[in-house]
Protein backbone atom coordinates (compact mmCIF):
# COMPACT_ATOMS: atom_id res chain seq x y z
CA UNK A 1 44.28 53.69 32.63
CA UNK A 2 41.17 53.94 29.59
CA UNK A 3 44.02 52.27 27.10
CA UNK A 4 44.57 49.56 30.08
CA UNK A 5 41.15 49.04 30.87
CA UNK A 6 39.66 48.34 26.85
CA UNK A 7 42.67 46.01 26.10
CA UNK A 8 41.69 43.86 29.37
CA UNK A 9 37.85 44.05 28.12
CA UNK A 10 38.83 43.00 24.51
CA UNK A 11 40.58 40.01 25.59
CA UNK A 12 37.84 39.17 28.49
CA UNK A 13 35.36 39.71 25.16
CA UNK A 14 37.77 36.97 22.71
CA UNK A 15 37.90 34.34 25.92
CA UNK A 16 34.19 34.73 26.18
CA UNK A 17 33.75 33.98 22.69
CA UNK A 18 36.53 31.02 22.83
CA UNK A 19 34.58 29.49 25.88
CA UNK A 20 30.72 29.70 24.10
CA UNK A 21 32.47 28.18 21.02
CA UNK A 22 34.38 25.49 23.43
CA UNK A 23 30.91 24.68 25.12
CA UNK A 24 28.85 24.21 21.86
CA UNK A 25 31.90 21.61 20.74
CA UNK A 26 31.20 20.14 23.92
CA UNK A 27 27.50 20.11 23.43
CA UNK A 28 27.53 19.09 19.89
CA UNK A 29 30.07 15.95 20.36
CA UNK A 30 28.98 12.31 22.19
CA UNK A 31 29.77 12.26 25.87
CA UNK A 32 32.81 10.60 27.13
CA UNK A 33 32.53 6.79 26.61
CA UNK A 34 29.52 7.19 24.66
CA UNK A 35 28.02 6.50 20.75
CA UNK A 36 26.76 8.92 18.87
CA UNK A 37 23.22 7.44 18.15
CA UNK A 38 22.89 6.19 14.93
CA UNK A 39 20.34 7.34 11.92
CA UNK A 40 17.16 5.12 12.00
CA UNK A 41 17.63 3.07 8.54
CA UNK A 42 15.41 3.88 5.97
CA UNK A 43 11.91 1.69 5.35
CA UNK A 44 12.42 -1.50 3.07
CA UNK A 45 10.36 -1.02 0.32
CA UNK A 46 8.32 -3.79 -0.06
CA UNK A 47 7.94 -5.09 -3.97
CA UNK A 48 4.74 -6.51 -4.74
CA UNK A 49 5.07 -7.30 -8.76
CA UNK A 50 6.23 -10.95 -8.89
CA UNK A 51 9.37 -12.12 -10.75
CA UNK A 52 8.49 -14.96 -11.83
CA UNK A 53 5.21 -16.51 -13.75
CA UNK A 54 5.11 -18.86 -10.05
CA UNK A 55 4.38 -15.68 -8.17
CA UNK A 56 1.04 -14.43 -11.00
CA UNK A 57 -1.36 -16.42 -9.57
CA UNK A 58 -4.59 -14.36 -7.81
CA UNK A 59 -6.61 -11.47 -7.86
CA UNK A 60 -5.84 -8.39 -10.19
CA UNK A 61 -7.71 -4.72 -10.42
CA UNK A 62 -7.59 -3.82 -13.81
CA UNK A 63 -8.68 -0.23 -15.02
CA UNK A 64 -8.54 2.74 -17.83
CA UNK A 65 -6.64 5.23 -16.51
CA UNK A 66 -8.87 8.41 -16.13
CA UNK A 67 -11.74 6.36 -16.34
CA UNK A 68 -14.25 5.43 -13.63
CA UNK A 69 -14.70 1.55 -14.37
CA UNK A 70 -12.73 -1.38 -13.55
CA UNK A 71 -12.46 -4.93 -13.16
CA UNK A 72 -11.25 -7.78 -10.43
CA UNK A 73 -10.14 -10.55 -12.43
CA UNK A 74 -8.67 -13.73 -11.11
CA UNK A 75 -5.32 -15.12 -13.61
CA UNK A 76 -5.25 -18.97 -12.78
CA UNK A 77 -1.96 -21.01 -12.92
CA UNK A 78 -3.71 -23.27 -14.85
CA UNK A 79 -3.05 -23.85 -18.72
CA UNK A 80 -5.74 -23.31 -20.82
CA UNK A 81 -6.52 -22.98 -24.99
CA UNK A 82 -4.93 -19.43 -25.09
CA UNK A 83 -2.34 -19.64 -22.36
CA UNK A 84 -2.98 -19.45 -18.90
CA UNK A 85 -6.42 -19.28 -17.57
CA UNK A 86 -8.38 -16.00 -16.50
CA UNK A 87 -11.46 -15.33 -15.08
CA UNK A 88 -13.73 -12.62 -14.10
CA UNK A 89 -17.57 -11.36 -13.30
CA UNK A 90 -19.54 -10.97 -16.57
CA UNK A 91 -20.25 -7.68 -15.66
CA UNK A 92 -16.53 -6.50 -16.69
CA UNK A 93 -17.11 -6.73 -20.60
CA UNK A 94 -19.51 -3.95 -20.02
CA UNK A 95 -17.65 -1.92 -17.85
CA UNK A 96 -14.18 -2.45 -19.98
CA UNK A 97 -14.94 -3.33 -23.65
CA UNK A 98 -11.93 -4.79 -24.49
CA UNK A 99 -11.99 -7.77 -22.18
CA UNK A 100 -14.44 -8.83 -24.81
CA UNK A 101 -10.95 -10.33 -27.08
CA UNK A 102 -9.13 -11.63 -23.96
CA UNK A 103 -9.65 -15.27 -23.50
CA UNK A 104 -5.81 -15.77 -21.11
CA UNK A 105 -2.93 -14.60 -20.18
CA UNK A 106 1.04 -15.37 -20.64
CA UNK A 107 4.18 -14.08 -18.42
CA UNK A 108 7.13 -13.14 -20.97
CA UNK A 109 9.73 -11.38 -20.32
CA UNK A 110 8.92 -10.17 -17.17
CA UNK A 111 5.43 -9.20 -17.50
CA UNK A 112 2.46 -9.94 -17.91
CA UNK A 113 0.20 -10.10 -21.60
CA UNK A 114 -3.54 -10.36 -21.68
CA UNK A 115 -4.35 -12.64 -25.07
CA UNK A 116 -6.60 -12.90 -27.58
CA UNK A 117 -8.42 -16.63 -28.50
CA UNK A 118 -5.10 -17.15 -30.72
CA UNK A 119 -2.35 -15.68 -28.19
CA UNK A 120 -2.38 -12.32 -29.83
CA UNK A 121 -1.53 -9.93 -27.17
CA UNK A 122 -4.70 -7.89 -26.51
CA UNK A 123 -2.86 -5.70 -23.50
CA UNK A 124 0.80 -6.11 -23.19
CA UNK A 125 1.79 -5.22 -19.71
CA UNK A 126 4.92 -3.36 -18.70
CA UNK A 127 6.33 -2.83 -15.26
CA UNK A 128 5.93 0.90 -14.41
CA UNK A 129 8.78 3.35 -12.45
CA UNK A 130 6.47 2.83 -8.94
CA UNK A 131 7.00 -1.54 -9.21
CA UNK A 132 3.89 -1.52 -7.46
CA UNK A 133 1.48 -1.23 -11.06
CA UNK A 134 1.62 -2.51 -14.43
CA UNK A 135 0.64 -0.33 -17.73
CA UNK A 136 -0.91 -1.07 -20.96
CA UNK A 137 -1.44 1.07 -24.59
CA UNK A 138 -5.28 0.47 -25.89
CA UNK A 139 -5.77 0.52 -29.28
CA UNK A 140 -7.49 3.75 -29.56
CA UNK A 141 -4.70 5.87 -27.94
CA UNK A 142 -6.16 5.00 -23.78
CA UNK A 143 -3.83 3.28 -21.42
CA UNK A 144 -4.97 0.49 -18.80
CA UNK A 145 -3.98 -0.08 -15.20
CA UNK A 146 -2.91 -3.64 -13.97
CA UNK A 147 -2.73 -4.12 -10.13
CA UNK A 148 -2.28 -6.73 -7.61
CA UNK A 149 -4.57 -7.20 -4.92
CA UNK A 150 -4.19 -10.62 -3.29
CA UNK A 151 -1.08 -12.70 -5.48
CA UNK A 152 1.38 -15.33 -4.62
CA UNK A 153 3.88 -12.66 -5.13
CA UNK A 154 2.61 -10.83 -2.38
CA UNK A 155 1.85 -13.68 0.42
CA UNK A 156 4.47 -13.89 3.21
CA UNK A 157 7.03 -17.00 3.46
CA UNK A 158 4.72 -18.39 5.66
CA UNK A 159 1.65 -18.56 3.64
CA UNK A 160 3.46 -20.24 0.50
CA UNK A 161 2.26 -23.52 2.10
CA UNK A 162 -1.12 -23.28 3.23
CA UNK A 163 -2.43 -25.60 5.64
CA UNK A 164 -5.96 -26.86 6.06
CA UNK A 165 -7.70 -25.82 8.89
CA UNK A 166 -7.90 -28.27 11.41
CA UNK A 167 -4.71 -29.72 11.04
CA UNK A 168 -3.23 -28.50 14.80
CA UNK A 169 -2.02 -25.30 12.95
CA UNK A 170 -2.67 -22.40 15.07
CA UNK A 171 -4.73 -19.20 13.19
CA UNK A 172 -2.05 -16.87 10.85
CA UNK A 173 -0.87 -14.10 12.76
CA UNK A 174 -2.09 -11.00 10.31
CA UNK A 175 0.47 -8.67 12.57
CA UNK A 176 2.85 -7.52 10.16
CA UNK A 177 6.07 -4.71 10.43
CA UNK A 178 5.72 -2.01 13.13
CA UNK A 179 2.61 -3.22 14.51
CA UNK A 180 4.00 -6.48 14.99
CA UNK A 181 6.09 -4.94 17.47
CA UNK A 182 3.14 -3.74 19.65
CA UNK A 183 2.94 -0.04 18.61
CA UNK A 184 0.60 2.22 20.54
CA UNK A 185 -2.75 2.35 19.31
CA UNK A 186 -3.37 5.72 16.55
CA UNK A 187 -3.48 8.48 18.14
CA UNK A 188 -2.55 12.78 17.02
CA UNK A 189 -4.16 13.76 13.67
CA UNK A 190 -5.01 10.21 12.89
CA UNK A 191 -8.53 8.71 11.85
CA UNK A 192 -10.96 8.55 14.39
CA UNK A 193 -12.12 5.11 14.94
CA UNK A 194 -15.13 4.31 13.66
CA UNK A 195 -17.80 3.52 10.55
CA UNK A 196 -15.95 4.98 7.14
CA UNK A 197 -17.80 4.72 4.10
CA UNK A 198 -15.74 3.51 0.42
CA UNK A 199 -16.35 5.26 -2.33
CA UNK A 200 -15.06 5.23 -6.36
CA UNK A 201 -15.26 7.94 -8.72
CA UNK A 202 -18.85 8.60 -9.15
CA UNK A 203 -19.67 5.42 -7.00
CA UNK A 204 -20.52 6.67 -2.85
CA UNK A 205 -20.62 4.61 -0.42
CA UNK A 206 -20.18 0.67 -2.08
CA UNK A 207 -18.78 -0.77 1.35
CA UNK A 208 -18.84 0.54 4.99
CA UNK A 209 -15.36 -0.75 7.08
CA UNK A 210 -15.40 0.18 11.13
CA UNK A 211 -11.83 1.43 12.35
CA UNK A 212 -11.79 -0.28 15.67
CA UNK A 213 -10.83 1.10 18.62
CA UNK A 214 -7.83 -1.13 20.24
CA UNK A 215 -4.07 -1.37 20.43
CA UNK A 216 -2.07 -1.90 17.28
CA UNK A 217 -2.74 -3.80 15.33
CA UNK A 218 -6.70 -2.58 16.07
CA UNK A 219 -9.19 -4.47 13.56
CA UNK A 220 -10.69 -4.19 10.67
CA UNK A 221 -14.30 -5.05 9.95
CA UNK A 222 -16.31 -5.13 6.85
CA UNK A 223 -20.08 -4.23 7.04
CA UNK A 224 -22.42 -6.22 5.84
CA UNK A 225 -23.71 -5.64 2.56
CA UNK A 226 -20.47 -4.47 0.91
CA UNK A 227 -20.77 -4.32 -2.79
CA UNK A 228 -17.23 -3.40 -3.73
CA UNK A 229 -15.50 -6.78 -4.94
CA UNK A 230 -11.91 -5.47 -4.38
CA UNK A 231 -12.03 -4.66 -1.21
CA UNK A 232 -13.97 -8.04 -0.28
CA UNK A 233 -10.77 -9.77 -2.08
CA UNK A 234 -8.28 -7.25 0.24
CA UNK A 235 -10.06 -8.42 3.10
CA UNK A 236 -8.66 -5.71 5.41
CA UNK A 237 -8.21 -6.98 8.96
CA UNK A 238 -6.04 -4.51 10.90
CA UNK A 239 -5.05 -0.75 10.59
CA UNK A 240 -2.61 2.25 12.05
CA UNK A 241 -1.63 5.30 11.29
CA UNK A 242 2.20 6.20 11.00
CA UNK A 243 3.59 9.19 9.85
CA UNK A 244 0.45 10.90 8.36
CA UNK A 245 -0.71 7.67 6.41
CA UNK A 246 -3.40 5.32 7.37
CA UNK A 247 -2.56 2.51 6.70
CA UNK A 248 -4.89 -1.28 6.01
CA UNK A 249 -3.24 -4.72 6.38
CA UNK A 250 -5.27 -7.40 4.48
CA UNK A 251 -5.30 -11.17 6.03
CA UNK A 252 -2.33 -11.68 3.78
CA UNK A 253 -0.42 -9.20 5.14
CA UNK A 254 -0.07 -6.53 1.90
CA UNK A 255 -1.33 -3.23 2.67
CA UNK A 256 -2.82 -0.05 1.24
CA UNK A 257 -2.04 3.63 2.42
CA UNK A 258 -4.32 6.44 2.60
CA UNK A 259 -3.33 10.09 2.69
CA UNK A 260 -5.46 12.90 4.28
CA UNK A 261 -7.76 15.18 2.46
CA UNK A 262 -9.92 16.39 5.13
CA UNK A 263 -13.26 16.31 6.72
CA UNK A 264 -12.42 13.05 7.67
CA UNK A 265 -11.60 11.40 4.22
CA UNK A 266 -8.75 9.25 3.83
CA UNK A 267 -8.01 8.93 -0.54
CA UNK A 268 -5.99 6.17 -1.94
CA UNK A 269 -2.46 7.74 -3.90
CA UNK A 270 -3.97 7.63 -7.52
CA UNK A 271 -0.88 7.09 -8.79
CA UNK A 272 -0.90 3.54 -7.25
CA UNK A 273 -3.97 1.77 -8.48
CA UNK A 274 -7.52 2.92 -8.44
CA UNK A 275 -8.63 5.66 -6.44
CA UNK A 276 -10.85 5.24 -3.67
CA UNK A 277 -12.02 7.11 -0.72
CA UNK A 278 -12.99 6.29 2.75
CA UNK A 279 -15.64 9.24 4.36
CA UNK A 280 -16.24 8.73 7.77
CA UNK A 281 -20.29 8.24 8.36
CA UNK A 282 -21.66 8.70 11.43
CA UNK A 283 -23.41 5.39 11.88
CA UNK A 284 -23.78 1.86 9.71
């Protein structure tokens, strides 16, 4: 009767198992007459180094790497007495010494060469691993930053025309991507809307921006008084946050991303462009 009774209870114990395997099969597999849901496809990464010497044109931040000064320089399609035409505040000679010998520009071979009076490349710039900066050697052993702020490259198809205002053309729609799609507004561990200071290196607060409250895409202002060039040329106008990174849209649609670092400061990824900071301040 024992031997009976343990050979019943072993096989009641192997259907058990048989039926908790049969159910997570069940569980783990599509329903009847259904698709298994797709992955969500990875992000396009967006390139913002032009091809071509058509898409050069604009507004560049150039800086030493591990240094604390830089530069917004405009490169003009224009042809000038040492290639291309270049121009920037005279307060950059200072800050970077060796605009002193650069008098233009050239595009060769994919990239882009600051020149000297006689077209003697003063910084030869190469495309580096991120496609999102350029590099330069110094002379003296330093190496130089080359980024694009607001380029042909970057504009959107529908910007490559420009229209003047007044013509019956509506006002560009600055939506661009996800928010373009109406996400919610920020919310979770995201930036609190608000005033946020901008600071650089040893530079504090050069430009207040207020995070607005709304629906994405919620606006961007710039303070009054803002002394920091750049981001006057990125004229921010919207912003989100997505995935742990706040994000600004400038009128042009390019963007910047900020990652965390805490007490409410949001720092630019140093290893795209200058760093900067935004501190939230308590009022303007």
């Amino acid at each position: 009767m024992t031997r009976a009774f343990t050979i019943r209870t072993r096989a009641l114990s192997g259907l058990g198992g048989a039926c908790l395997a049969l159910g997570a099969a069940q569980l783990a597999a599509p329903a009847s007459g259904q698709e298994a849901m797709p992955a969500a496809p990875a992000p396009a990464f967006v390139e913002s180094l032009p091809r071509d010497i058509a898409g050069v044109p604009g507004t560049w931040d150039l800086s030493q790497d591990g240094g604390t000064r830089r530069c917004v320089m405009t490169l003009s399609g224009e042809s000038g007495p040492a290639g291309r035409r270049l121009s920037f505040p005279a307060g950059c000679r200072r800050a970077l010494p060796i605009l002193n010998r650069v008098a233009g520009w050239l595009f060769a071979d994919g990239n882009i060469r600051l020149v000297d009076k006689d077209v003697r490349p003063v910084l030869p710039f190469t495309r580096r691993a991120d496609s999102r900066s350029l590099g330069a050697p110094g002379e003296a052993g330093e190496s130089y930053s080359l980024v694009p702020l607001q380029i042909v490259a970057m504009m959107p198809p529908s910007d490559a025309v420009p229209t003047s205002p007044g013509a019956g053309s509506a006002a560009p729609d600055t939506r661009v991507g996800p928010a373009a799609r109406g996400e919610p507004a920020p919310s979770g561990d995201g930036p609190a809307p608000g005033i946020y200071a901008l600071d650089r290196y040893r530079e504090q607060d050069v430009c207040r921006i207020e995070l607005t409250a709304a629906p994405a895409p919620a606006p961007v202002r710039i303070l009054d008084a803002c002394r920091d060039s750049g981001l006057a040329v990125f004229d921010p106008v919207s912003w989100r946050f997505d995935k742990g990174r706040l994000t600004l849209v400038a009128r042009r649609g390019h963007m910047v991303s900020l990652v965390p670092t805490g007490d409410g400061r949001w720092r630019r990824d140093p290893e795209i462009g200058t760093t900067f900071v935004l501190r939230r301040v308590d009022a303007p």
